[in-house]
Structure formats: C-alpha cells, structure tokens
N, C-alpha and C. Protein backbone atom coordinates (compact mmCIF):
# COMPACT_ATOMS: atom_id res chain seq x y z
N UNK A 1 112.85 69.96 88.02
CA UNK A 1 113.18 71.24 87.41
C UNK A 1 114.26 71.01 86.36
N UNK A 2 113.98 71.50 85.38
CA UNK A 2 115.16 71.11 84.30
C UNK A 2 116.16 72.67 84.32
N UNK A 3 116.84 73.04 83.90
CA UNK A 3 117.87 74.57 83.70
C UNK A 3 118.65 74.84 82.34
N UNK A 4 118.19 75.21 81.39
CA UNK A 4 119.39 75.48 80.41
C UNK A 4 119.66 76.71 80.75
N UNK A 5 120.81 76.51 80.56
CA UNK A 5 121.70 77.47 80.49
C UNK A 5 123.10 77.60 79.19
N UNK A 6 122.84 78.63 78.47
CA UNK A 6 123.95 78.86 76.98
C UNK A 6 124.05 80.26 76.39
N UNK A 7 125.22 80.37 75.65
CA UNK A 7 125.76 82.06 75.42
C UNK A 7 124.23 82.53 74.59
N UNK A 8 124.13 83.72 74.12
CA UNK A 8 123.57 84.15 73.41
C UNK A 8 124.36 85.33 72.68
N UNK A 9 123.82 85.35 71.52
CA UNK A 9 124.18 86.61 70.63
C UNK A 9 123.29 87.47 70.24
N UNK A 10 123.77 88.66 71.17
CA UNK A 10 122.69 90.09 71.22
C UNK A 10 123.48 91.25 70.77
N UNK A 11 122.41 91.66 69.49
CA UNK A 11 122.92 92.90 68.89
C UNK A 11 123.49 94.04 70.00
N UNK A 12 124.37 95.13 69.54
CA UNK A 12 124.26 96.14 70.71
C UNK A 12 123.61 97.66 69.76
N UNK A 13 122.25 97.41 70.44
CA UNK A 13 121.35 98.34 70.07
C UNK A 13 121.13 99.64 71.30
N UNK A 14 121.13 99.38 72.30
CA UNK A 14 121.02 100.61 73.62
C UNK A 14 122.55 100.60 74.27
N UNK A 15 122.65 102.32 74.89
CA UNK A 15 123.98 102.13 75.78
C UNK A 15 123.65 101.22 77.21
N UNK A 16 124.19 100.53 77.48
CA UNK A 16 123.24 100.07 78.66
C UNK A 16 124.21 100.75 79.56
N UNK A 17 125.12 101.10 79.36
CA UNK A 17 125.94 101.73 80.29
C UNK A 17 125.09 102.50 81.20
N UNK A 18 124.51 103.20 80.79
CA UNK A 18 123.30 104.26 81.50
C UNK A 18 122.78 103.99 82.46
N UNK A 19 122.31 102.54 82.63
CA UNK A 19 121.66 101.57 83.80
C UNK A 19 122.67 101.39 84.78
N UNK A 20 123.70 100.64 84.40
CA UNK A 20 124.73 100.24 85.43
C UNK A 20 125.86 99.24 84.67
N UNK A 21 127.00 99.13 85.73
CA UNK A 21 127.96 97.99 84.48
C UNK A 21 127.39 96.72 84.14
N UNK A 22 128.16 96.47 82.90
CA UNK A 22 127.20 95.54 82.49
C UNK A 22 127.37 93.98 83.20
N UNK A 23 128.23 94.00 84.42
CA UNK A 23 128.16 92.85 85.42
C UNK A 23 127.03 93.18 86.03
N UNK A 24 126.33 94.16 86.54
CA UNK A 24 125.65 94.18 87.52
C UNK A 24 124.16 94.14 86.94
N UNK A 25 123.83 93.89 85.76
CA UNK A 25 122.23 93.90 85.29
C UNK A 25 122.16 92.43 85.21
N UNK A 26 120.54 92.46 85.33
CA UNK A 26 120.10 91.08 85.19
C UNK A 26 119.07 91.25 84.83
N UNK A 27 118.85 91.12 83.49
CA UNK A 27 117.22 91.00 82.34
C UNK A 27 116.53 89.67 82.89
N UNK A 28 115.59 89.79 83.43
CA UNK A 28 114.81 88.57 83.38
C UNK A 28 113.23 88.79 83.53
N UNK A 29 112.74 87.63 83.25
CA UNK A 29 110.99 87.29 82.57
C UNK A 29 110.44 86.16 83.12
N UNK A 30 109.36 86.55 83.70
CA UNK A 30 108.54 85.24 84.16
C UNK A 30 107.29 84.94 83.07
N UNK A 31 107.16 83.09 83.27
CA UNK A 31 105.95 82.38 82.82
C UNK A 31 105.04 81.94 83.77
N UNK A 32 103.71 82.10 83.84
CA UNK A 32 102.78 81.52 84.63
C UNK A 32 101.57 81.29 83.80
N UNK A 33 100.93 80.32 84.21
CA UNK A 33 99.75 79.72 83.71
C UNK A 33 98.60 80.55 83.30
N UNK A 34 98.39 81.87 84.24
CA UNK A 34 97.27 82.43 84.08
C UNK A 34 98.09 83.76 84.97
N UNK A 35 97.03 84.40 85.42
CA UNK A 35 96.90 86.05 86.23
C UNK A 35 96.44 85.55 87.72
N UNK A 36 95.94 84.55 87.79
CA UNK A 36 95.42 84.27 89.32
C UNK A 36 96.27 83.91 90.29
N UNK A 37 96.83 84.19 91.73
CA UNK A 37 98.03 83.38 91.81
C UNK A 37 97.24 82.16 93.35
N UNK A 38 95.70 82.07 92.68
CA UNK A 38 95.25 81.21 93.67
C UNK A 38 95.25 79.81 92.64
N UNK A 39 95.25 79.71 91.24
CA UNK A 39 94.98 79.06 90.49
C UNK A 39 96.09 78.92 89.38
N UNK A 40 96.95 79.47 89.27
CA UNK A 40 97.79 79.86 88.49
C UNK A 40 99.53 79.30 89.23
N UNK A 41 100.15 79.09 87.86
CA UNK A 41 101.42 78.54 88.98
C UNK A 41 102.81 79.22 87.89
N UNK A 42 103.44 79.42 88.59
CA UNK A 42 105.31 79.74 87.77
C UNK A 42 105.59 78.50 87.21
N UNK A 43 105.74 78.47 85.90
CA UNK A 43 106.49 77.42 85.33
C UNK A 43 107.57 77.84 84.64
N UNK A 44 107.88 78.67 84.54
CA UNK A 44 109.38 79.29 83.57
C UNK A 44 110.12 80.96 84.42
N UNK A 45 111.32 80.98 84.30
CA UNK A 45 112.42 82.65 84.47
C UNK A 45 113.14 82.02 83.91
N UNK A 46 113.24 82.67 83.06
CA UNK A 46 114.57 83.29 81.68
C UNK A 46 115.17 84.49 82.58
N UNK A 47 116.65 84.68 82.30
CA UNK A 47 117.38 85.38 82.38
C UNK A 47 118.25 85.82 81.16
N UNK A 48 118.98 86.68 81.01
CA UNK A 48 120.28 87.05 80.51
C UNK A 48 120.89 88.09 81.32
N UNK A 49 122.38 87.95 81.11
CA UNK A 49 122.88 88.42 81.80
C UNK A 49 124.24 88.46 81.19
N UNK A 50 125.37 89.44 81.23
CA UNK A 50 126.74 89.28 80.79
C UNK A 50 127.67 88.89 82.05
N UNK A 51 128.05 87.98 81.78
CA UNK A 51 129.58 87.12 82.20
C UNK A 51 130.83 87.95 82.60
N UNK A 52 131.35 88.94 81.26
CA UNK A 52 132.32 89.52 81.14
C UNK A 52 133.61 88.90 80.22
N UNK A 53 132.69 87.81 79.20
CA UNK A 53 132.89 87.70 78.04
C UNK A 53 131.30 87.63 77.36
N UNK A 54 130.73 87.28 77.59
CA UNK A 54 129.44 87.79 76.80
C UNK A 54 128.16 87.28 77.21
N UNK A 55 127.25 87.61 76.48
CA UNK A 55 125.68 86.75 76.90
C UNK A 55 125.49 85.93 76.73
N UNK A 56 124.66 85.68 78.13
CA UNK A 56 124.26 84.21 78.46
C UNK A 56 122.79 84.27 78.99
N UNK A 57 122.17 83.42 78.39
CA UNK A 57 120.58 82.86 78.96
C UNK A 57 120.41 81.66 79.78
N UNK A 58 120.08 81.64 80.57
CA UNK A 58 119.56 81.28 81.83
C UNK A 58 118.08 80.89 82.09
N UNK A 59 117.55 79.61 81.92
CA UNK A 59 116.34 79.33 82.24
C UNK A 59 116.41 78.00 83.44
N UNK A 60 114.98 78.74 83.98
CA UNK A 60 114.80 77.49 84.62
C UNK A 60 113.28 77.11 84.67
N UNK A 61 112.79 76.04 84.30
CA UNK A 61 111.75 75.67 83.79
C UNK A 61 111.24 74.24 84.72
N UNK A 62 109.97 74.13 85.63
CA UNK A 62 109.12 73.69 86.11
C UNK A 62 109.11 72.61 85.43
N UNK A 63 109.20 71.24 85.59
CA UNK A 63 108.94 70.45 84.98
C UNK A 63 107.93 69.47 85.36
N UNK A 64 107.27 69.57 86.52
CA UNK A 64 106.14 69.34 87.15
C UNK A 64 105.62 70.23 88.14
N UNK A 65 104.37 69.65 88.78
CA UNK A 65 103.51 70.98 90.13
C UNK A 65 104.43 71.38 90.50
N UNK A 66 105.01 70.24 91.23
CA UNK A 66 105.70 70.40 92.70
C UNK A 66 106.96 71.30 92.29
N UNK A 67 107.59 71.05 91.57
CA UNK A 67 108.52 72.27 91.11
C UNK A 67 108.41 73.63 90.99
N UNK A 68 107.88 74.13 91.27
CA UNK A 68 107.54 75.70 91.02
C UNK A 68 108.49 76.37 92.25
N UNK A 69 108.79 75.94 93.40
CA UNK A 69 109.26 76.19 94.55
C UNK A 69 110.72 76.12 94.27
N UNK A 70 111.49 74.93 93.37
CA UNK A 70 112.42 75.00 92.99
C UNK A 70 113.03 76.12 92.10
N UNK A 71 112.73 76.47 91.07
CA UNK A 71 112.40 76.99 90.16
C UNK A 71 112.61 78.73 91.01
N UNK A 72 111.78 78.54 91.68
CA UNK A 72 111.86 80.14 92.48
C UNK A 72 112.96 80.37 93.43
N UNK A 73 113.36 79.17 93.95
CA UNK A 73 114.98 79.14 94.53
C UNK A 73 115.98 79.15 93.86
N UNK A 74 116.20 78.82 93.47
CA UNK A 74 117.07 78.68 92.27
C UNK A 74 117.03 80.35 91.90
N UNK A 75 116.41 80.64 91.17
CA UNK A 75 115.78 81.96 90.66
C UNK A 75 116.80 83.05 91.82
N UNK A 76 116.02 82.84 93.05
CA UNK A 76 116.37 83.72 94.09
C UNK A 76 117.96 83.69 94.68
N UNK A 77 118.60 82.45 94.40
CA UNK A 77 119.50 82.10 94.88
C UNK A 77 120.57 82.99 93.34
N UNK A 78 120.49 83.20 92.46
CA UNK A 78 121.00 83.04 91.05
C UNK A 78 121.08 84.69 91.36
N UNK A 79 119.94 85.30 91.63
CA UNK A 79 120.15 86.96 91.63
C UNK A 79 120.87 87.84 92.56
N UNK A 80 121.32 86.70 93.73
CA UNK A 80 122.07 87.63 94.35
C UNK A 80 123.48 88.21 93.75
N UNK A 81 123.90 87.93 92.68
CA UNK A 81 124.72 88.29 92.20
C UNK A 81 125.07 89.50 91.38
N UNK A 82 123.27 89.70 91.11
CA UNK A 82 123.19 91.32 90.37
C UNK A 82 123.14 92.36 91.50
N UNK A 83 123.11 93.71 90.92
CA UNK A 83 122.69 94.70 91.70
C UNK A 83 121.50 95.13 90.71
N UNK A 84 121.19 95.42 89.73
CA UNK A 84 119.49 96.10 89.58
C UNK A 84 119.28 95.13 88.43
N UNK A 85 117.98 94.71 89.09
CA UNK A 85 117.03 93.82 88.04
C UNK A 85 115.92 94.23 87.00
N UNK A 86 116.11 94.16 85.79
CA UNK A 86 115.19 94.62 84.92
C UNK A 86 114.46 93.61 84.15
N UNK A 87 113.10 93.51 84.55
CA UNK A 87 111.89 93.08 84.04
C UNK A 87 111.30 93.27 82.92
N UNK A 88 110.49 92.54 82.17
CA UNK A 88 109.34 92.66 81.29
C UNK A 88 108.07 93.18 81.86
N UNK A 89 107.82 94.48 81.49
CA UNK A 89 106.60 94.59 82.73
C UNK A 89 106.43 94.60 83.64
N UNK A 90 107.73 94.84 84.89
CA UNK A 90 107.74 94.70 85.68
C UNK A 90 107.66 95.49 86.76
C-alpha cells in the first residue's frame, strides 16, 4: 500500500459551517475497478480534511491484490477521528 499524504489549497466557495466544524468533516472518495464487488476490487480513498491550519489530502492507494484490505484499514482506522463523513455519491 503506498499513502500520500500533503496540504492542499481549496478555494472557500460554500459555508461549510452549516455541516459541522470544520475539525469534524471528512470529504472522502472511493476507486474501484468496476460496479461488481464479486469481480471488482478498491484500489484508491482520497480524503481531505482540515487540520486546523489548513487542507490536507490523504490517499491511500492499493498497490497490489492483496492490498485492498490494507487500504480499507487504514481508511477505517483514519476516520475515527471525524464525526460526519461526506461522500461523492454517497
């Protein structure tokens, strides 16, 4: 499993205040191969998220099969830190 992780610079276009403080959100997006999940596997979650000096992206990316399990720990282990998670489509 490889992980970058680095700040980002995001316009401020919405109040996000509205959602919750901005410690407690966590934007994130999954990659998978296909729609099937008999045939299909997780190879990528992106995150962003604010620090409380600013944005930061967060990936963690599959770098073979067997990794996908990592990748989702990691993942799972990383979110306990938010309180509401907001998806792409989700």
């Amino acid at each position: 499993m490889i992980t970058i992780k680095h700040p980002v610079d995001l316009p401020d276009t919405y109040p996000l205040e509205r959602i919750g403080a901005l410690k407690d959100l966590l934007f994130f997006d999954i990659e998978t191969t296909g729609l099937s999940g008999d045939t299909s596997q997780l190879y990528l979650i992106g995150c962003t998220y604010h620090d409380g000096f600013g944005w930061k992206l967060i990936q963690w990316f599959a770098d073979t099969k067997t990794a996908e399990a990592d990748v989702l720990n990691a993942f799972f282990e990383f979110l306990k830190n938010f309180c509401t998670l907001i998806h792409f489509n989700g």
